[in-house]
N, C-alpha and C. Protein backbone atom coordinates (compact mmCIF):
# COMPACT_ATOMS: atom_id res chain seq x y z
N UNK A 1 -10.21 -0.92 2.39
CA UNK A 1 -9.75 -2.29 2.39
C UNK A 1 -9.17 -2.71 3.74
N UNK A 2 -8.57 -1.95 4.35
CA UNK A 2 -7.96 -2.12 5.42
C UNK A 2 -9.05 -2.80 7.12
N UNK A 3 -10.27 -2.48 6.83
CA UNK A 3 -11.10 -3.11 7.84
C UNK A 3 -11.14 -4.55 7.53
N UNK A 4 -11.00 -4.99 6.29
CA UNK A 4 -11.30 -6.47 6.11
C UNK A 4 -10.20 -7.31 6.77
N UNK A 5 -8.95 -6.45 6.91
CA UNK A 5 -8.05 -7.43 7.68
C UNK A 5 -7.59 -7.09 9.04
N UNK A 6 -8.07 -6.46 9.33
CA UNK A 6 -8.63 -5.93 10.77
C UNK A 6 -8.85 -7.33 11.52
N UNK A 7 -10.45 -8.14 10.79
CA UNK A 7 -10.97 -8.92 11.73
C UNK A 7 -10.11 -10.14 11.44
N UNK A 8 -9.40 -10.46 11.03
CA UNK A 8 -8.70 -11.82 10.99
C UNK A 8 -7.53 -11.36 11.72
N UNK A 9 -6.91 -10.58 11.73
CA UNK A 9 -5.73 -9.94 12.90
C UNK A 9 -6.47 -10.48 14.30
N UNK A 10 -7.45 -9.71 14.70
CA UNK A 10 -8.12 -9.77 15.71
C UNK A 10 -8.18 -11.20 16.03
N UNK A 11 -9.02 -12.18 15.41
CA UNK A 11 -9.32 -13.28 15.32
C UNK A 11 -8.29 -13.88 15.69
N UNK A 12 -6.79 -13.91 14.62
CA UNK A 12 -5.40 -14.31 15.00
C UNK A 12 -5.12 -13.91 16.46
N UNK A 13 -5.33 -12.57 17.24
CA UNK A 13 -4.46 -12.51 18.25
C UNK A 13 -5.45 -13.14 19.42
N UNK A 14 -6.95 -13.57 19.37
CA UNK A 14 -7.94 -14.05 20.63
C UNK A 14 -7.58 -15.46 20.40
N UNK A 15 -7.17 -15.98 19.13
CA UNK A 15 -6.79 -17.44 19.08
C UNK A 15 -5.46 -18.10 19.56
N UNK A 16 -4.38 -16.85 19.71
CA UNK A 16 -2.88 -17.20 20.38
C UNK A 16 -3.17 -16.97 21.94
N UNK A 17 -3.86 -15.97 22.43
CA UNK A 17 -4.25 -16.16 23.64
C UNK A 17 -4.92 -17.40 24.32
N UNK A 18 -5.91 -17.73 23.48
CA UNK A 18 -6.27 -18.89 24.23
C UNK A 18 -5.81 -20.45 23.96
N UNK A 19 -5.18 -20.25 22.89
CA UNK A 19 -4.24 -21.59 22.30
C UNK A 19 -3.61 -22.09 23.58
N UNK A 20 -3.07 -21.55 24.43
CA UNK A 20 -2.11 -22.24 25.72
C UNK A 20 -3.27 -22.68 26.55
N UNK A 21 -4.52 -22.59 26.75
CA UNK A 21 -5.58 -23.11 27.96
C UNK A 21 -5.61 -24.24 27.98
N UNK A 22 -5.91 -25.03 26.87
CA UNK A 22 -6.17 -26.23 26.46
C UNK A 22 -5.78 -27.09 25.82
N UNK A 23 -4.65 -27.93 26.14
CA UNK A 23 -4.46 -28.42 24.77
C UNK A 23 -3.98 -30.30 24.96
N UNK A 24 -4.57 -30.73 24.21
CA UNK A 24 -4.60 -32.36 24.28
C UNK A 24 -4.09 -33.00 22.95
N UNK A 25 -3.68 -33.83 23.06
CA UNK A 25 -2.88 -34.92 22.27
C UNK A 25 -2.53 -36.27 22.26
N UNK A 26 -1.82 -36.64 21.12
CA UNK A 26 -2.14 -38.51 21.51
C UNK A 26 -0.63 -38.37 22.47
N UNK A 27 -0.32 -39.67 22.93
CA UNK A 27 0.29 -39.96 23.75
C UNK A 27 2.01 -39.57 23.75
N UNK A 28 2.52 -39.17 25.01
CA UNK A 28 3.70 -37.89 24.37
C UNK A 28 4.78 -38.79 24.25
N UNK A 29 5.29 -38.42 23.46
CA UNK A 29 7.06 -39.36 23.26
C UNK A 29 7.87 -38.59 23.82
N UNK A 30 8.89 -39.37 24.28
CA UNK A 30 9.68 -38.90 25.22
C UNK A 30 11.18 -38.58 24.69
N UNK A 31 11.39 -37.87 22.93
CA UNK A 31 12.05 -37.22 22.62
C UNK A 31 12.34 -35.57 22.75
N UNK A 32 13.38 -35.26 22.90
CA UNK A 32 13.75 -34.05 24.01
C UNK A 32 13.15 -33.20 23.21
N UNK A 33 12.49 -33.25 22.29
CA UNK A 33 11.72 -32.02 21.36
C UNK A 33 10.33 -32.01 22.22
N UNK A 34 9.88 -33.05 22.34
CA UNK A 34 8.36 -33.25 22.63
C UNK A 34 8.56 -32.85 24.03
N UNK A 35 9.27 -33.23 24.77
CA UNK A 35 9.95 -32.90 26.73
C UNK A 35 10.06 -31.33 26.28
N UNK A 36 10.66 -30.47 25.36
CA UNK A 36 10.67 -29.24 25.83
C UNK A 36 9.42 -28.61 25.49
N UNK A 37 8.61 -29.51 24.61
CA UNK A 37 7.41 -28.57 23.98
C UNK A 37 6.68 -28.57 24.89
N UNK A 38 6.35 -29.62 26.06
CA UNK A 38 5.42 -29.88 26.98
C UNK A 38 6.05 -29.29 27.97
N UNK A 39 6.71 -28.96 28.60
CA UNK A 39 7.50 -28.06 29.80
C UNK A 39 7.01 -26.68 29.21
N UNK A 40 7.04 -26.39 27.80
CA UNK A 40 6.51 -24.88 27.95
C UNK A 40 5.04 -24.72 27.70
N UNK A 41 4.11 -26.17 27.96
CA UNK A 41 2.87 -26.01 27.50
C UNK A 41 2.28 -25.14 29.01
N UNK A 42 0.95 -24.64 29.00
CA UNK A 42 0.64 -24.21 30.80
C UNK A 42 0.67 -25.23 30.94
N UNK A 43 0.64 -25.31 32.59
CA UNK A 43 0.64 -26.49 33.84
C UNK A 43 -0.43 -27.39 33.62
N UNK A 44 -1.50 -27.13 33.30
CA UNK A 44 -2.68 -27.72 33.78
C UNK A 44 -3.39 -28.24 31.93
N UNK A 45 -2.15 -28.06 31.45
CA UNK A 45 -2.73 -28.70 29.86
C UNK A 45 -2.50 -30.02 29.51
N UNK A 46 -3.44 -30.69 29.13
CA UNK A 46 -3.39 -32.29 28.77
C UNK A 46 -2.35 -32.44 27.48
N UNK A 47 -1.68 -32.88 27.05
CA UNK A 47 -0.83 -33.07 25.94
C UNK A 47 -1.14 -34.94 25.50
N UNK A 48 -1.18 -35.08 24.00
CA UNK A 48 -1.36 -36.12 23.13
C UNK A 48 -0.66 -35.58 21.81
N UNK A 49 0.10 -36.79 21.31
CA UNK A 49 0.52 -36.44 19.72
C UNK A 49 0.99 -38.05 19.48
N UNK A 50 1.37 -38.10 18.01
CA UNK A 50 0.95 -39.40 17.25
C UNK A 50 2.13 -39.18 16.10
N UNK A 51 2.38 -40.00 15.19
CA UNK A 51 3.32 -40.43 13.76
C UNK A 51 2.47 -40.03 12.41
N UNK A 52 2.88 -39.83 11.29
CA UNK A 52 2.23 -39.38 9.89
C UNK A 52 2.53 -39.38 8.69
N UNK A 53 1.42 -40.28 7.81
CA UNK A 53 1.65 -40.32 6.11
C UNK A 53 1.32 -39.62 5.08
N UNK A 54 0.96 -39.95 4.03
CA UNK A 54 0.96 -39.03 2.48
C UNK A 54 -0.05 -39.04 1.73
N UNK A 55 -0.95 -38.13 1.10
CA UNK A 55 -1.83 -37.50 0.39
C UNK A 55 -2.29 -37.21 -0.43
N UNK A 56 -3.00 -36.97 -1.60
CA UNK A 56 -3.47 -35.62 -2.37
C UNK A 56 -4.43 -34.30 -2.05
N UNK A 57 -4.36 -33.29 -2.08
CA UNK A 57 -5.62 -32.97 -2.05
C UNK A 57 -6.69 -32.51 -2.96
N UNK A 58 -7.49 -32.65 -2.38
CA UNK A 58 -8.96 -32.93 -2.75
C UNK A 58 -9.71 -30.67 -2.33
N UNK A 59 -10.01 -30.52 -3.62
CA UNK A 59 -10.65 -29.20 -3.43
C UNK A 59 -12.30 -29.32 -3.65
N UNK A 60 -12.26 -28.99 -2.04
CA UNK A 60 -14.28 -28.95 -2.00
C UNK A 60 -14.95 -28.29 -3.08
N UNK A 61 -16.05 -28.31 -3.02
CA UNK A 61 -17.23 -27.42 -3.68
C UNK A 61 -18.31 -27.79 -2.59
N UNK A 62 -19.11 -26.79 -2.52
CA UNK A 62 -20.47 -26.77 -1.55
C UNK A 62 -21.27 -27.84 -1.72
N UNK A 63 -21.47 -28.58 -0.51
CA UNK A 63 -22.33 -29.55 0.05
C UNK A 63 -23.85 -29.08 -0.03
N UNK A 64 -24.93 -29.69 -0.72
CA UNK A 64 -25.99 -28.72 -0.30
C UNK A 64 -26.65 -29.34 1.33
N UNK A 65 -26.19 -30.51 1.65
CA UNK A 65 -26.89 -31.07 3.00
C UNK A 65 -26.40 -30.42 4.06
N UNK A 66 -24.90 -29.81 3.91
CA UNK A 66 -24.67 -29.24 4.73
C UNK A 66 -24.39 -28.00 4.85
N UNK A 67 -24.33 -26.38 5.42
CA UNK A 67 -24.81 -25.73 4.78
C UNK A 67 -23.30 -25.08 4.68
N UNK A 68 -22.13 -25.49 5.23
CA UNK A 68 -21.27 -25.27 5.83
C UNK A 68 -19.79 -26.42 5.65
N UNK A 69 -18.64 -26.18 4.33
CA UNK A 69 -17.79 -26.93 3.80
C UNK A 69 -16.39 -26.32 4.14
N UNK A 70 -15.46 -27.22 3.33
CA UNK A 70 -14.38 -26.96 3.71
C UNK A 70 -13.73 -26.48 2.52
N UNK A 71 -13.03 -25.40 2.44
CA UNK A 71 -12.48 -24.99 1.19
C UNK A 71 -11.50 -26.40 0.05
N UNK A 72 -10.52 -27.12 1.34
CA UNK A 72 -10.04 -27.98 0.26
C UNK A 72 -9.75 -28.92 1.60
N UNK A 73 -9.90 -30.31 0.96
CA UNK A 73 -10.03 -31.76 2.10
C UNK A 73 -8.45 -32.60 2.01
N UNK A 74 -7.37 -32.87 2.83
CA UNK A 74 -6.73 -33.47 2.34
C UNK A 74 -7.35 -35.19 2.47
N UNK A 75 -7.10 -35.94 1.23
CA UNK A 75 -7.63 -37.58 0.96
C UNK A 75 -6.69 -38.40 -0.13
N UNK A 76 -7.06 -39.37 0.22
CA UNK A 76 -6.45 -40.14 -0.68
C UNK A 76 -7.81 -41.08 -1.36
N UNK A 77 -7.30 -41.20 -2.49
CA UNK A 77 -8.82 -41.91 -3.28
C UNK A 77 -10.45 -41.29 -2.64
N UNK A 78 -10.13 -40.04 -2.65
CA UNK A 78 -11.49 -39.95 -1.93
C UNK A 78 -11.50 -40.02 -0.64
N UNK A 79 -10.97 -40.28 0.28
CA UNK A 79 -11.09 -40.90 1.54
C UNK A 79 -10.29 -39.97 2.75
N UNK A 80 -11.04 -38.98 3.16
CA UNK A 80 -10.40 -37.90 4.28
C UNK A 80 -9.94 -38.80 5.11
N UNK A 81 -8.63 -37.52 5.60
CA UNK A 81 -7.85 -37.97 6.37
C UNK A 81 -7.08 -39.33 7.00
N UNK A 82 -6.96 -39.79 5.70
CA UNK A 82 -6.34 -41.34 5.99
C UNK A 82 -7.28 -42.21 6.46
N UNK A 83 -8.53 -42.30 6.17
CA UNK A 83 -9.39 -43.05 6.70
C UNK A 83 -9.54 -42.74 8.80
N UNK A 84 -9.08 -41.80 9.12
CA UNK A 84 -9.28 -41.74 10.39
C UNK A 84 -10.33 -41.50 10.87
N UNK A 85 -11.27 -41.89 12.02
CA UNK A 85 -12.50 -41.39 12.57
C UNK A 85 -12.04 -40.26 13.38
N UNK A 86 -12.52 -39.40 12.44
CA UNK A 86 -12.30 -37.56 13.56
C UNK A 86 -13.08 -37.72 14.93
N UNK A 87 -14.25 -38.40 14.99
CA UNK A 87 -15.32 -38.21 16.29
C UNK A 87 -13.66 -38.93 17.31
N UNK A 88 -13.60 -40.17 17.14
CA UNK A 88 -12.43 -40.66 18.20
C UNK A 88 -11.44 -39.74 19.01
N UNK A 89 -10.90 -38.80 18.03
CA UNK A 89 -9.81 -38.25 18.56
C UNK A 89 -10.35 -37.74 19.78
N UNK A 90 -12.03 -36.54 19.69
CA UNK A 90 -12.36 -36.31 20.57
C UNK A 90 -13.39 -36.73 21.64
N UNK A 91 -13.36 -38.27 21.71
CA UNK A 91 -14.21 -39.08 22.39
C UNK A 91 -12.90 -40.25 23.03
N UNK A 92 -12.38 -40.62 22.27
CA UNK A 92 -11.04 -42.00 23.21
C UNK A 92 -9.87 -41.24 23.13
N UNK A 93 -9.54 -40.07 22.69
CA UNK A 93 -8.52 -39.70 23.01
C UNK A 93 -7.18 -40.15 22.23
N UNK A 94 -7.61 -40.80 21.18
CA UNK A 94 -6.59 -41.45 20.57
C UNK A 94 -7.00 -41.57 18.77
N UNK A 95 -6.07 -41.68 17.94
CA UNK A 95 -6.57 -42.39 16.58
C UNK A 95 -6.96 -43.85 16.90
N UNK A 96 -7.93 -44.01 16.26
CA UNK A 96 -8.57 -45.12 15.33
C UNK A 96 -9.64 -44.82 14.06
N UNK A 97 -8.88 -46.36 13.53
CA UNK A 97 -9.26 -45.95 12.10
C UNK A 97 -10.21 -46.28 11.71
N UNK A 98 -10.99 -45.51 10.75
CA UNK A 98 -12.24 -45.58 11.12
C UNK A 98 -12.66 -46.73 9.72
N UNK A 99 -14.01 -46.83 9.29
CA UNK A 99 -14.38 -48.42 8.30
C UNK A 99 -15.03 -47.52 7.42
N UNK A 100 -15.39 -48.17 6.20
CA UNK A 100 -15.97 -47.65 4.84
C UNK A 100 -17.59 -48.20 5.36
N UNK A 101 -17.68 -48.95 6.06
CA UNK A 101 -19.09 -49.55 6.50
C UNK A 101 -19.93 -48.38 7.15
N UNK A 102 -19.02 -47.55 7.80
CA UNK A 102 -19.36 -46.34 8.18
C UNK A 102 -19.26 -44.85 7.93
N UNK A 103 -19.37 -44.61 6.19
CA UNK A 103 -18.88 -43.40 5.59
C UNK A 103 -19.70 -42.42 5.65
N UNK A 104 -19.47 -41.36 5.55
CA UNK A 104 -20.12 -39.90 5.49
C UNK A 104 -19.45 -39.29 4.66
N UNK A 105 -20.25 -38.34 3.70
CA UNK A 105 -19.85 -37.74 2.54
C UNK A 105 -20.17 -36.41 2.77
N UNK A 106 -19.14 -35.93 2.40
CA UNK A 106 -19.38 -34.16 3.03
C UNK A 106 -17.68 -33.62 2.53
N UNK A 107 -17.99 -32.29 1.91
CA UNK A 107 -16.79 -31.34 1.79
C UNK A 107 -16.08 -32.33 0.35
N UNK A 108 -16.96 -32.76 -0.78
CA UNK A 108 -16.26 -33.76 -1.79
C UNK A 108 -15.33 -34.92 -1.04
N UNK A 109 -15.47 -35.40 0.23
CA UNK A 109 -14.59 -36.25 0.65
C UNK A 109 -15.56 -37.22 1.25
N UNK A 110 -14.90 -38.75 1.50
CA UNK A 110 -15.58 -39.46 1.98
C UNK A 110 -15.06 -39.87 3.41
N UNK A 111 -15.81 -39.67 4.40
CA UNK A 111 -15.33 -39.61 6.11
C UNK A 111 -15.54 -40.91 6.58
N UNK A 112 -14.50 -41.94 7.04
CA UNK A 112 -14.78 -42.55 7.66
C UNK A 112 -14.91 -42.66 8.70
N UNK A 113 -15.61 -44.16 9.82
CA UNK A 113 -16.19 -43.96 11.12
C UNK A 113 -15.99 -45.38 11.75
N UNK A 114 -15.28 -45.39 12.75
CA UNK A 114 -15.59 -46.55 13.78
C UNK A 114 -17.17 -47.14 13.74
N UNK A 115 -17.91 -46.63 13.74
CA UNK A 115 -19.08 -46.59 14.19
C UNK A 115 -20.11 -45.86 14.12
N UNK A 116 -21.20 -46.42 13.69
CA UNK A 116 -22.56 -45.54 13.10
C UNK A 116 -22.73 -44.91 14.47
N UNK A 117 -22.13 -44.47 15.34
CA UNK A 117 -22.67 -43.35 16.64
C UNK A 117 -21.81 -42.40 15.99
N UNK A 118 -20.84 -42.56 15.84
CA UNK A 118 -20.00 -41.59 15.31
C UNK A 118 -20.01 -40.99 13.88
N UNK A 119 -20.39 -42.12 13.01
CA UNK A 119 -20.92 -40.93 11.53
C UNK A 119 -21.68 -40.33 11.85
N UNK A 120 -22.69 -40.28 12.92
CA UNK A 120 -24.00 -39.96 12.97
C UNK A 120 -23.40 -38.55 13.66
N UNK A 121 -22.69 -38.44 14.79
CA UNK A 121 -22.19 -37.15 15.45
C UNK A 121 -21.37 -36.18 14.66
N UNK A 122 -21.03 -37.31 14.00
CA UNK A 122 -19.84 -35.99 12.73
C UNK A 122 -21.37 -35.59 11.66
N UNK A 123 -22.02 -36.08 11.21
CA UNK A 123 -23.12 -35.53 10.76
C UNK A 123 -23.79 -34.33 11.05
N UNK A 124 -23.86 -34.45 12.16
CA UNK A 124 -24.58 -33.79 13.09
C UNK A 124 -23.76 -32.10 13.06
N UNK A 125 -22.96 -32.57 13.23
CA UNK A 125 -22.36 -31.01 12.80
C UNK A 125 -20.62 -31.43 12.51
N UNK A 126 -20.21 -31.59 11.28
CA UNK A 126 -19.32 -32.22 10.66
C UNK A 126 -18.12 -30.70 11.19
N UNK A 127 -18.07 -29.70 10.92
CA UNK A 127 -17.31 -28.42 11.43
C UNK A 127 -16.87 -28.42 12.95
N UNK A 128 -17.35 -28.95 14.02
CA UNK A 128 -16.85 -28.86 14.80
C UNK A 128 -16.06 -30.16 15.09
N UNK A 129 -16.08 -31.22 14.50
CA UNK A 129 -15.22 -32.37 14.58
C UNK A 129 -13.81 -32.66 13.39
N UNK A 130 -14.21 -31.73 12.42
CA UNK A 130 -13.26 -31.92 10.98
C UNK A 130 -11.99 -31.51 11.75
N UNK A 131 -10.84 -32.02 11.08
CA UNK A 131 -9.70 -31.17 11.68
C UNK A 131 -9.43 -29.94 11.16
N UNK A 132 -8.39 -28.88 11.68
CA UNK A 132 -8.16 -27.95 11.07
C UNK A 132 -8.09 -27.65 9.91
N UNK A 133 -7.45 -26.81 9.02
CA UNK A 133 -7.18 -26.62 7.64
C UNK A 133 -7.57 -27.52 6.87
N UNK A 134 -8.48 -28.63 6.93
CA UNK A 134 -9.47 -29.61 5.58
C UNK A 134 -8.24 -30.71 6.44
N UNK A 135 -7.44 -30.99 7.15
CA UNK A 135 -6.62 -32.29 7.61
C UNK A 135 -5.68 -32.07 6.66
N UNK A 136 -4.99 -31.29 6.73
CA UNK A 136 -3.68 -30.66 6.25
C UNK A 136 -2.77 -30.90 6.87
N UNK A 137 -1.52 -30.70 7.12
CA UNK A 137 -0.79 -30.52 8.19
C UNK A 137 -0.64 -29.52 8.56
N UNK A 138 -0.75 -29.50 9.79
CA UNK A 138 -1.02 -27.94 10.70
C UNK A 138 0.32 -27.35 10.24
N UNK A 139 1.90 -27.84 9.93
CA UNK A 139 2.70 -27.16 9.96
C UNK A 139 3.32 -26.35 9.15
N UNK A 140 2.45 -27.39 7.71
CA UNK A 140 3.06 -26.85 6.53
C UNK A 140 2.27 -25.50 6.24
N UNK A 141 0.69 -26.15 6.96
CA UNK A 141 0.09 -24.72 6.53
C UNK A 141 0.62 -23.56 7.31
N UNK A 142 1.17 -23.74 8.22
CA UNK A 142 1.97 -22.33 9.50
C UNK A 142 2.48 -21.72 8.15
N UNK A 143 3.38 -22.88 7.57
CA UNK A 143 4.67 -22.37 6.35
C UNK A 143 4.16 -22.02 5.20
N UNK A 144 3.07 -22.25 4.78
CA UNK A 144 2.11 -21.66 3.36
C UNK A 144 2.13 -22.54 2.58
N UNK A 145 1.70 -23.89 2.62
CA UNK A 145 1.88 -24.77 1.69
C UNK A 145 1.09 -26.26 2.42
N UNK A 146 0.77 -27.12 1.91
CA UNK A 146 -0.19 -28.16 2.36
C UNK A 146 0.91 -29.54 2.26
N UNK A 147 0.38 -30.22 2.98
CA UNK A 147 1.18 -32.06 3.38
C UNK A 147 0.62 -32.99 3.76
N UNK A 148 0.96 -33.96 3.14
CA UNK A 148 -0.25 -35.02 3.84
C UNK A 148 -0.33 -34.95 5.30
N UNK A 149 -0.49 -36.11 5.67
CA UNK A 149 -0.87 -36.33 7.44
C UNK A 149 -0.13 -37.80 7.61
N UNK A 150 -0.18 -37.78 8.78
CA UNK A 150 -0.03 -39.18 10.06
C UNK A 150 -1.11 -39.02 10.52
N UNK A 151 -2.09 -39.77 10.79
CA UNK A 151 -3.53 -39.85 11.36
C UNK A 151 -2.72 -40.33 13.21
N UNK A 152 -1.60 -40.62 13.13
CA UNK A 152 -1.70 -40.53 14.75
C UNK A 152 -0.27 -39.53 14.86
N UNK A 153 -0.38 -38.40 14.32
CA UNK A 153 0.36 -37.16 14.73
C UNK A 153 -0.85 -35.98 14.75
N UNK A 154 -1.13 -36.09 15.90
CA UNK A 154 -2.34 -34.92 15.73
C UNK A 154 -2.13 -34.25 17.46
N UNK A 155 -3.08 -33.23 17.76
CA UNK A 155 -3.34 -32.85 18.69
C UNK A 155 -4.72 -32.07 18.76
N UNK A 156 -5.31 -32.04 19.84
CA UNK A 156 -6.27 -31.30 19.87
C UNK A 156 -6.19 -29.97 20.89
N UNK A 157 -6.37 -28.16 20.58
CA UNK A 157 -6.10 -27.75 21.03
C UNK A 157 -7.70 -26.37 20.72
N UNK A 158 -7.60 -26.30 21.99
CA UNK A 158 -9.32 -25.57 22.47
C UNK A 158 -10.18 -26.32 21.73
N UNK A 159 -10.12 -27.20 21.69
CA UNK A 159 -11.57 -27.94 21.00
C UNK A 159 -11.48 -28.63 19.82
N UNK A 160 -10.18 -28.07 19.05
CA UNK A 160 -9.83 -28.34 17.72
C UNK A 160 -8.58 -29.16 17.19
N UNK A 161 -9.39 -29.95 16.43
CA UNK A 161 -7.97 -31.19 16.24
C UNK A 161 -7.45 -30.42 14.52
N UNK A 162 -6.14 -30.67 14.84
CA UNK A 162 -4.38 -30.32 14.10
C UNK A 162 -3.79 -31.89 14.31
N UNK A 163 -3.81 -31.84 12.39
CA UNK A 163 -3.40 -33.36 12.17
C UNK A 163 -1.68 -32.52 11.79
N UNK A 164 -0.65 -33.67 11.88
CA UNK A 164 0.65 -33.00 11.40
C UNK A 164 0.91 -34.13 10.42
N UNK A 165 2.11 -33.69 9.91
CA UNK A 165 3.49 -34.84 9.10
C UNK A 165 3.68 -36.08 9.20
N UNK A 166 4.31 -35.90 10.52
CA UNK A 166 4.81 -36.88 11.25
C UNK A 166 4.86 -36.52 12.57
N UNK A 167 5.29 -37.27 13.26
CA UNK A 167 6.06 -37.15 15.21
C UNK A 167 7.39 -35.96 14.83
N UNK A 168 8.14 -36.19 14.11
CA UNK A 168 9.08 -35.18 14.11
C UNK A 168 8.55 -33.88 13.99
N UNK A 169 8.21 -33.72 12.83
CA UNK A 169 6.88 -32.11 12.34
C UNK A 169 5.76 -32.15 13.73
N UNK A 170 4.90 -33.32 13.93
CA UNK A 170 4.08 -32.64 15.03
C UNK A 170 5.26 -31.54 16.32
N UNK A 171 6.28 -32.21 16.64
CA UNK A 171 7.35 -32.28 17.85
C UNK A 171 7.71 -30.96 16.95
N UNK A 172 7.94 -30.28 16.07
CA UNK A 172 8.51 -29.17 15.97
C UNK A 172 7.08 -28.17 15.75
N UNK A 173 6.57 -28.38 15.48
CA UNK A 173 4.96 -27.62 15.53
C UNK A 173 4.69 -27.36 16.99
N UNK A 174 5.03 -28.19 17.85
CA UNK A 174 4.63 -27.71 19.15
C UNK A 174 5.52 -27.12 19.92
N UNK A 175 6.34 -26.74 19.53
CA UNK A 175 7.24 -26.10 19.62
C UNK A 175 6.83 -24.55 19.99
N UNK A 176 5.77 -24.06 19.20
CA UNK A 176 5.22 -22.49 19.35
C UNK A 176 3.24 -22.82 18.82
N UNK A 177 3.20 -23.73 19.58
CA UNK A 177 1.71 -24.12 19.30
C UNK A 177 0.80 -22.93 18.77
N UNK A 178 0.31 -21.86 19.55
CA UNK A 178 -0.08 -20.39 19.32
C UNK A 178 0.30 -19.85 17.91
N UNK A 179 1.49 -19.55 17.92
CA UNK A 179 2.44 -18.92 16.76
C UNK A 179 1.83 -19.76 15.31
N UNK A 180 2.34 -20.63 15.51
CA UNK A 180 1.67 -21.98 14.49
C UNK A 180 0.61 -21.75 13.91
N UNK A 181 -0.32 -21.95 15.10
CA UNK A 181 -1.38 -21.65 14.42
C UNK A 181 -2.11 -20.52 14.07
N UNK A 182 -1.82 -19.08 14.36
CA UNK A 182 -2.07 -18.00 14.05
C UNK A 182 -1.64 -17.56 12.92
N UNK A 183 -0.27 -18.32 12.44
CA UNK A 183 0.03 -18.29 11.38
C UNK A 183 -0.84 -19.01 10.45
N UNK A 184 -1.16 -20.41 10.50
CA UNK A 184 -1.60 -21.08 9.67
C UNK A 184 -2.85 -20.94 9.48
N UNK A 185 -3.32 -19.82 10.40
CA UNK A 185 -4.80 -19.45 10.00
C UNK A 185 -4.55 -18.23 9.26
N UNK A 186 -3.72 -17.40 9.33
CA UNK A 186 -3.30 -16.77 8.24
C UNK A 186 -3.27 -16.98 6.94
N UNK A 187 -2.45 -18.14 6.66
CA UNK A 187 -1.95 -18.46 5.96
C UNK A 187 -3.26 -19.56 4.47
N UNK A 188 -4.26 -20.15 5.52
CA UNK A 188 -5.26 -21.09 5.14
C UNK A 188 -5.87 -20.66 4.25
N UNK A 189 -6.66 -19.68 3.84
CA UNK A 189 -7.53 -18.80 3.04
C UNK A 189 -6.75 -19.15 1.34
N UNK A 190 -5.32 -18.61 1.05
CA UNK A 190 -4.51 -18.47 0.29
C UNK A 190 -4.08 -20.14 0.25
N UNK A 191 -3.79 -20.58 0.70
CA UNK A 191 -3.17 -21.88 0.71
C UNK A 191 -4.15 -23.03 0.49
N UNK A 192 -5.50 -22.99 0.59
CA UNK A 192 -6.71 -23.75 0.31
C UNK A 192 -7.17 -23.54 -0.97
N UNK A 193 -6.35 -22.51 -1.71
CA UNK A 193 -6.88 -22.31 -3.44
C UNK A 193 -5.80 -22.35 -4.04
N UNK A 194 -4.64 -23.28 -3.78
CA UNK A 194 -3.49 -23.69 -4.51
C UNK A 194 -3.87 -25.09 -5.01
């Protein structure tokens, strides 16, 4: 038994290493939480973070269009992640919210989109644009337990967008960005079948 958790150790410690390379967010507030989190980010890292509301979640079952789901989606009425367009975060750099004119259905949730370029790219490969943990809050999952979101408390870090709480919870999440999330990938597996 002991090899099976081998590779998620592993996995955990190549993901805290490179967690500090990269990391982007919505626009920084200039409360002394967010000033110390960004003083200990590296030098050369972009920082963005945002505010955050409330939820149910929503537990996937397999998509057959896609071959590749999310264990559990946080939504409200159906509707991931607060209606936010995930493609935006990593195309303008910012939330906007996305329209029902432009939905995509995937992971039992319904995705909204600024714009048919953008359902069409989250289509295209919906896993590399979804946020972390199904759009959980990155923090609660660190802590073993799921929360809604703020669609503009997020960050994106190596490639991957982490929706939070709020500005306060994002601002204490970044606090040990790495840690966080090594934990909460820990933690995701177990916490996605509650």
């Amino acid at each position: 038994m002991r090899p099976i958790f081998v590779l998620p150790l592993l996995l955990a410690s190549l993901t805290i290493a490179n967690c500090s390379s990269q990391t982007t967010t919505s626009e920084p507030s200039t409360s002394p939480e967010t000033a110390a989190a960004t003083e200990t980010a590296a030098p050369d890292a972009a920082v963005t973070e945002a505010p955050n509301e409330a939820a149910t979640p929503t537990t996937a079952a397999s998509d057959s269009s896609v071959s590749e789901t999310l264990p559990a989606v946080y939504s409200e009425d159906d509707v991931a992640i607060a209606g936010a367009d995930p493609i935006a975060y990593f195309t303008e750099g910012a939330y906007v919210p996305g329209s029902a004119e432009f939905a995509y259905e995937w992971s039992e949730a319904t995705w909204h989109f600024a714009s048919a370029e953008n359902r069409d790219e989250f289509a295209s490969n919906p896993t590399q644009y979804a946020p972390q943990y199904g759009g959980f809050c990155a923090w609660a999952v660190s802590q073993g337990y799921t929360a809604a979101v703020d669609p503009e408390a997020w960050k994106i870090v190596d490639g991957k967008l982490y929706l939070n709480y709020d500005q306060k919870i994002q601002d204490r999440w970044a606090q040990d960005i790495p840690g966080n999330i090594a934990k909460a990938d820990s933690n995701w597996p177990a916490v996605a079948e509650q």
